[in-house]
C-alpha atoms as a PDB file:
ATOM      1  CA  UNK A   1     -39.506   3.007 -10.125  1.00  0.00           C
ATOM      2  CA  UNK A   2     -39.570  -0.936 -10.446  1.00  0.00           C
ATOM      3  CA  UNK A   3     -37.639  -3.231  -7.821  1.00  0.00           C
ATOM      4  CA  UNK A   4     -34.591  -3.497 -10.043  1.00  0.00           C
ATOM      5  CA  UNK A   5     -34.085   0.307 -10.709  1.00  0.00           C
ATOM      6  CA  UNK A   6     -34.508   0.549  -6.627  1.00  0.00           C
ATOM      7  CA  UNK A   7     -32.157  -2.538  -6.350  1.00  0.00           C
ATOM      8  CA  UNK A   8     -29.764  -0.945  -8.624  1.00  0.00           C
ATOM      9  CA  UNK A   9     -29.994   2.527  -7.202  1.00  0.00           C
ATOM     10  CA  UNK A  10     -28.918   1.222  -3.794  1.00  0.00           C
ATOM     11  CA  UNK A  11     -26.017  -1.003  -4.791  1.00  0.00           C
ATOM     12  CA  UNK A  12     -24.783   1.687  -6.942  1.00  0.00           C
ATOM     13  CA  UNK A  13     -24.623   4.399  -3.757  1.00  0.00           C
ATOM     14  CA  UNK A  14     -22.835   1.489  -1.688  1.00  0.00           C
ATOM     15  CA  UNK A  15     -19.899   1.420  -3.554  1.00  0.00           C
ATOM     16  CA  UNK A  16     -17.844   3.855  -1.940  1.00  0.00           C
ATOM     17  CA  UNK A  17     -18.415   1.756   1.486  1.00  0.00           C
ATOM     18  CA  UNK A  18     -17.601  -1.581  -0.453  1.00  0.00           C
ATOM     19  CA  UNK A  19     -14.095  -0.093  -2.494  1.00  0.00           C
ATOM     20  CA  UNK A  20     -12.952   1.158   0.993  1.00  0.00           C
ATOM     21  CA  UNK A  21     -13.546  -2.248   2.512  1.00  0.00           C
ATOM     22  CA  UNK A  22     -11.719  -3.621  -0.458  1.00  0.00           C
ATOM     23  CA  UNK A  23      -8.465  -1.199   0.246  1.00  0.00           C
ATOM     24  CA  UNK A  24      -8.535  -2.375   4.037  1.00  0.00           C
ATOM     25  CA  UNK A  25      -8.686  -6.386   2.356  1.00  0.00           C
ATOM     26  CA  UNK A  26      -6.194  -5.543  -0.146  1.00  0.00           C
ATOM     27  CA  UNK A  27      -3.708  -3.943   1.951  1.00  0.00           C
ATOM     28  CA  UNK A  28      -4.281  -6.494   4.618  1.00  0.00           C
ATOM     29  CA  UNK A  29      -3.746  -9.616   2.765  1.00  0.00           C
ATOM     30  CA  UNK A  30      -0.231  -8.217   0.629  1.00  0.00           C
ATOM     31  CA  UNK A  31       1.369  -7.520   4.049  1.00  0.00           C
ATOM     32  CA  UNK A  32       0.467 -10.652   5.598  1.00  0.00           C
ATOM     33  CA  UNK A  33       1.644 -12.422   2.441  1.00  0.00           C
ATOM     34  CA  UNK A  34       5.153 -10.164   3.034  1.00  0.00           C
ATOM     35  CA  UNK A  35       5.162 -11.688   6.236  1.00  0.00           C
ATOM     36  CA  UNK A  36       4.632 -14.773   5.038  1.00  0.00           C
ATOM     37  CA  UNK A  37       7.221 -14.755   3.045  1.00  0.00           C
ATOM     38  CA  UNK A  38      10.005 -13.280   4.833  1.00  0.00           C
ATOM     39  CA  UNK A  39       9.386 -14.544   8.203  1.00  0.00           C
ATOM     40  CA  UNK A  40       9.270 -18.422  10.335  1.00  0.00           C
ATOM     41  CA  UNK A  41       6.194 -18.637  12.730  1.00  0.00           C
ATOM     42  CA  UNK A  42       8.182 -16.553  15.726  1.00  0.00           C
ATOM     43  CA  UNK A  43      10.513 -14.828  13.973  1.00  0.00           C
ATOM     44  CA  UNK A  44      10.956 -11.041  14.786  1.00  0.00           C
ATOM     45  CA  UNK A  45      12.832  -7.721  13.576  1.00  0.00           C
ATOM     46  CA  UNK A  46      13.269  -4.917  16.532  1.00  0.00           C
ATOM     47  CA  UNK A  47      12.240  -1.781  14.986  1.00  0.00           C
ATOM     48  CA  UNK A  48      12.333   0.298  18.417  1.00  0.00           C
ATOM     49  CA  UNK A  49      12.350  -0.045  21.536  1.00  0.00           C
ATOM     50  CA  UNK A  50       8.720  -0.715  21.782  1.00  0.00           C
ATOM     51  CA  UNK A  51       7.905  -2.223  18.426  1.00  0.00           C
ATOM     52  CA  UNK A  52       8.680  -5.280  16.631  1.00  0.00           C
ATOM     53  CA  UNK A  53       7.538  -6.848  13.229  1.00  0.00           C
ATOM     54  CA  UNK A  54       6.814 -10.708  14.334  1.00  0.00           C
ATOM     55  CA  UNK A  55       5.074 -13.722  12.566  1.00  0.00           C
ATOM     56  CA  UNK A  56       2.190 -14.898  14.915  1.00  0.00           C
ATOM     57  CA  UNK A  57      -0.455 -17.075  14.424  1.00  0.00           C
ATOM     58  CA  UNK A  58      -4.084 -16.758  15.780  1.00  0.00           C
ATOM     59  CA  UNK A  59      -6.306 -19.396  15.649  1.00  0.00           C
ATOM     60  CA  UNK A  60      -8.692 -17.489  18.564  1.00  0.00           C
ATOM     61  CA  UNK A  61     -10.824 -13.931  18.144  1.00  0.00           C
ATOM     62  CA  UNK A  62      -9.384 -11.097  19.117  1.00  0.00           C
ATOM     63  CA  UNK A  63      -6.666 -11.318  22.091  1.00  0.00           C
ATOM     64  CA  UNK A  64      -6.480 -14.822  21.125  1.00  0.00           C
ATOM     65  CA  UNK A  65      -9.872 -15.401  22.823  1.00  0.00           C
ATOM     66  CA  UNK A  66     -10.849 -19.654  22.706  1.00  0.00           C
ATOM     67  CA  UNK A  67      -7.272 -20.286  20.841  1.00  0.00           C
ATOM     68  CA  UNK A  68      -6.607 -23.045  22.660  1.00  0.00           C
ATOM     69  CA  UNK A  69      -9.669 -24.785  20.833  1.00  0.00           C
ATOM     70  CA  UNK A  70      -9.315 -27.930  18.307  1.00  0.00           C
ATOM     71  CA  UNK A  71     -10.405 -26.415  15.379  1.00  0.00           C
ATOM     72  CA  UNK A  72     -14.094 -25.641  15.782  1.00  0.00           C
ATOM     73  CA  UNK A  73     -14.010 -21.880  16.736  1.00  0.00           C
ATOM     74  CA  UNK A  74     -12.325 -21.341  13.294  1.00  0.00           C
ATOM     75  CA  UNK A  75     -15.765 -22.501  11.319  1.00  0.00           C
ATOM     76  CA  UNK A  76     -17.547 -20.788  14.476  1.00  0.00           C
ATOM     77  CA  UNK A  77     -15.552 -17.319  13.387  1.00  0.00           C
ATOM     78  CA  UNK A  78     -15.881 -17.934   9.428  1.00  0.00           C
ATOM     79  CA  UNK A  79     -19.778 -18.094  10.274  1.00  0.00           C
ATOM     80  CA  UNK A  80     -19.996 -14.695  12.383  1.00  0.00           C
ATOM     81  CA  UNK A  81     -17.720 -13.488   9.730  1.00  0.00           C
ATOM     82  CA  UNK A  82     -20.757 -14.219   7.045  1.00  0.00           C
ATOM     83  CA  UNK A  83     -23.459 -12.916   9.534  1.00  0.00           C
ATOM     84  CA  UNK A  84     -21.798  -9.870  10.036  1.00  0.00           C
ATOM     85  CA  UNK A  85     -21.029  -9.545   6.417  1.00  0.00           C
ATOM     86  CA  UNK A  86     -24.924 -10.149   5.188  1.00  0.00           C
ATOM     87  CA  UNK A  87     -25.926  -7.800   7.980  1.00  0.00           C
ATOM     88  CA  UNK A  88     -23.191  -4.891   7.304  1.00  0.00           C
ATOM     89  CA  UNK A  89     -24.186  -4.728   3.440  1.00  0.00           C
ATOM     90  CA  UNK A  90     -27.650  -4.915   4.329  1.00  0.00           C
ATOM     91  CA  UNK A  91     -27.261  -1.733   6.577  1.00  0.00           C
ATOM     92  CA  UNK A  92     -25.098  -0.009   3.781  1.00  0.00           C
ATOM     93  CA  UNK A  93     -27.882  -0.737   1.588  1.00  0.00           C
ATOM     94  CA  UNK A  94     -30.410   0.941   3.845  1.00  0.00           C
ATOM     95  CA  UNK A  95     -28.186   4.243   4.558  1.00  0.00           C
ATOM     96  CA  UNK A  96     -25.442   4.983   2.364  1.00  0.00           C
ATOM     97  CA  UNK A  97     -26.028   8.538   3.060  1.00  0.00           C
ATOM     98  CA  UNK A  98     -24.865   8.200   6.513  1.00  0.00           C
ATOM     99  CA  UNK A  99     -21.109   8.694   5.753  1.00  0.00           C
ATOM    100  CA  UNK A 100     -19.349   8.060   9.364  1.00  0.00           C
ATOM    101  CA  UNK A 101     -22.201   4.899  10.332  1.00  0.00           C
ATOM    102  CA  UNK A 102     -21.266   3.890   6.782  1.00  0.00           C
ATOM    103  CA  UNK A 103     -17.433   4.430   6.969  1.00  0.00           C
ATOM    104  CA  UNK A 104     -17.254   2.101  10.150  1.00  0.00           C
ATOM    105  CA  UNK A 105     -19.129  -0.441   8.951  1.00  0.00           C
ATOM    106  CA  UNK A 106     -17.021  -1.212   5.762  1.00  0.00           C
ATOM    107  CA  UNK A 107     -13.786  -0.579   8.033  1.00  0.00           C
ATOM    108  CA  UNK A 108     -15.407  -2.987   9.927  1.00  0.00           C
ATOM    109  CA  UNK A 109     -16.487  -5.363   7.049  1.00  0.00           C
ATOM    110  CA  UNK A 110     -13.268  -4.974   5.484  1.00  0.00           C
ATOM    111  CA  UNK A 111     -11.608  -5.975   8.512  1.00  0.00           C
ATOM    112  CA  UNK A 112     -14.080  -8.884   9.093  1.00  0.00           C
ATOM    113  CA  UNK A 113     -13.489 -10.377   5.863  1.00  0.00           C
ATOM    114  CA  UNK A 114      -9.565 -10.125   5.910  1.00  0.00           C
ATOM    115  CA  UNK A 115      -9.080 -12.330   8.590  1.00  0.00           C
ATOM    116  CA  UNK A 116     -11.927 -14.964   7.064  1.00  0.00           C
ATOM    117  CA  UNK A 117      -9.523 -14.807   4.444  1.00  0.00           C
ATOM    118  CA  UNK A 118      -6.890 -16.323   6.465  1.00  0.00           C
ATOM    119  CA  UNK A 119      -8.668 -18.836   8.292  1.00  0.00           C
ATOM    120  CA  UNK A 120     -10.118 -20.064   5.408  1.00  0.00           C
ATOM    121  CA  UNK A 121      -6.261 -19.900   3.284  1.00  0.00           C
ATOM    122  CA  UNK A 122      -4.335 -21.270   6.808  1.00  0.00           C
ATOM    123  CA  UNK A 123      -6.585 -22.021   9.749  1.00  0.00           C
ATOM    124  CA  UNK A 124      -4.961 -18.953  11.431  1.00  0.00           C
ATOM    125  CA  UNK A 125      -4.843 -15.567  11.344  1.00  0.00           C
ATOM    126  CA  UNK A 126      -1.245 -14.102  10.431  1.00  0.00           C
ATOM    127  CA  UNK A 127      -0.498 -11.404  13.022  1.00  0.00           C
ATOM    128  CA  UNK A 128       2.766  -9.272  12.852  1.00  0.00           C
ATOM    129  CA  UNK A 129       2.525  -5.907  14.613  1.00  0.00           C
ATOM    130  CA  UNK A 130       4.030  -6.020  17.562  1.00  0.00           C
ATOM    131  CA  UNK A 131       3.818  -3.309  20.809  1.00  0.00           C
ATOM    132  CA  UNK A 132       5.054  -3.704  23.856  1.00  0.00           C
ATOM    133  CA  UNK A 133       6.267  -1.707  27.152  1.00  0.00           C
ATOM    134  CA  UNK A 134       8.932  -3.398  29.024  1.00  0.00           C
ATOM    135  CA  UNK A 135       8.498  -7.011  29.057  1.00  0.00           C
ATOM    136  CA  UNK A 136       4.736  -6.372  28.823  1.00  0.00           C
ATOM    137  CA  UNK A 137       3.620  -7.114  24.816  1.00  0.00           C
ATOM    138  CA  UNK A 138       0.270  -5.974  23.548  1.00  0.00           C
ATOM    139  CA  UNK A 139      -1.284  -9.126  21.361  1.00  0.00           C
ATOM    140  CA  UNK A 140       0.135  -8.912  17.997  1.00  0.00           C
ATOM    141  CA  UNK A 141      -2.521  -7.998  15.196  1.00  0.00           C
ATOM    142  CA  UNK A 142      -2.529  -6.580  11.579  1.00  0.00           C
ATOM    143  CA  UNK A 143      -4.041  -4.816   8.921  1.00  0.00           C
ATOM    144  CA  UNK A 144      -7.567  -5.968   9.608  1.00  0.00           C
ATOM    145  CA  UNK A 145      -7.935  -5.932  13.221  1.00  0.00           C
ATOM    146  CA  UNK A 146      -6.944  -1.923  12.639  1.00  0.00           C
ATOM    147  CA  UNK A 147     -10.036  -1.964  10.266  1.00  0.00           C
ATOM    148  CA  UNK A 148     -12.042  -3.328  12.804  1.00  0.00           C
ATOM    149  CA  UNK A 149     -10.648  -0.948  15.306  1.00  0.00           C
ATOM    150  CA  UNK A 150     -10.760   1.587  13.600  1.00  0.00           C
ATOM    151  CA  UNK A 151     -14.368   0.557  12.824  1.00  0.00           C
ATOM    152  CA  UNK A 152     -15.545   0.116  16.171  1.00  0.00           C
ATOM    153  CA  UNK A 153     -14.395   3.357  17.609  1.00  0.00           C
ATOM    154  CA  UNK A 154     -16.072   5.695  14.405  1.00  0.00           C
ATOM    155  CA  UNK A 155     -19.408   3.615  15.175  1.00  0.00           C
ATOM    156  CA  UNK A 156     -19.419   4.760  18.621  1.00  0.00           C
ATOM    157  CA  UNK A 157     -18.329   8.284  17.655  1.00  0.00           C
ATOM    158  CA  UNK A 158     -21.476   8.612  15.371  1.00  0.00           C
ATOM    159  CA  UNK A 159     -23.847   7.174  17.545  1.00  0.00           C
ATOM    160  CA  UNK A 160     -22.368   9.602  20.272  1.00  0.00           C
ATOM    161  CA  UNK A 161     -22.753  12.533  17.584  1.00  0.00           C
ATOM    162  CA  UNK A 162     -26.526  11.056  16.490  1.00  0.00           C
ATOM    163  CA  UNK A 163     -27.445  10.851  20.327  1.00  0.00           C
ATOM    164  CA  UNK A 164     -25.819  14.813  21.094  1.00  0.00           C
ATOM    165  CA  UNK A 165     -28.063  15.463  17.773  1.00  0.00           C
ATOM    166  CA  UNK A 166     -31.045  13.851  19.050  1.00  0.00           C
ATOM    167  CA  UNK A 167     -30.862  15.878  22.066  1.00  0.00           C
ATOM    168  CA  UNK A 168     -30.486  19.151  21.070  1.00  0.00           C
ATOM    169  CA  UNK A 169     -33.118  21.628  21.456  1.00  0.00           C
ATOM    170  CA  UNK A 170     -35.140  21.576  18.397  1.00  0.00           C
ATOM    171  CA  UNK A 171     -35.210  25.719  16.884  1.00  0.00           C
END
């Protein structure tokens, strides 16, 4: 098989991994724009008594981490955002059979490239979920940091279930 039929081969089993990255983009970036367009930077709507919708800017990582920065960390995030992009398709590439590793990486990916979106549309990342306990509020997030989440926890699941595997006693 020649280097294009392998290239081809490989890109063609990824696409499952890259669609459901583009679902977690796609559904991330129409509710921020809803957001964006119904909402001021601090407006809120009460939906319970632990819940709000809000419009919140992030110009940090997660948990607002080096917010208070002038600017920099947002082409400092853009460029991890392109690392971990070359390095996540590079990994689907290399096992697309492995559905769970594969599933949290594109959560992950999808997630990762989301929020590039918005600092590279805003210089912020539009945040609008709300939780909060008391006067005590979770940081706000959205769409894409529940991609990443959501990302993070399935990778340690399967390497969990791929370390049980490993070792079990071999019949």
């Amino acid at each position: 098989m020649s280097n294009t039929q392998t290239s081809s081969a490989g890109l063609g089993r990824i696409w499952p991994w890259l669609l459901w990255a583009l679902v977690i983009i796609g559904l991330d970036q129409i509710t921020k724009q809803m957001i964006l367009s119904h909402y001021q930077y601090g407006d809120w709507t009460p939906i319970t008594g632990f819940f709000n919708i809000v419009r919140a800017h992030n110009t940090g990582a997660a948990f607002s981490f080096l917010a208070g920065g002038s600017g920099w960390q947002r082409w400092l995030f853009v460029g991890i955002a392109v690392a971990a992009t070359i390095v996540i398709v590079w990994q689907l590439r290399k096992h697309p059979e492995q559905k769970l590793f594969c599933l949290s990486l594109s959560s992950i990916l999808g997630g990762a490239i989301g929020n590039v979106v918005d600092r590279l549309q805003h210089g912020y990342v539009v945040d609008f979920l709300d939780f909060y306990w008391g006067a005590s509020h979770f940081p706000a997030f959205n769409v894409a940091d529940m991609g990443i989440t959501l990302g993070a926890i399935l990778l340690i699941l399967d390497e969990l279930l791929r370390s049980r595997r490993a070792q079990a006693p071999r019949s």
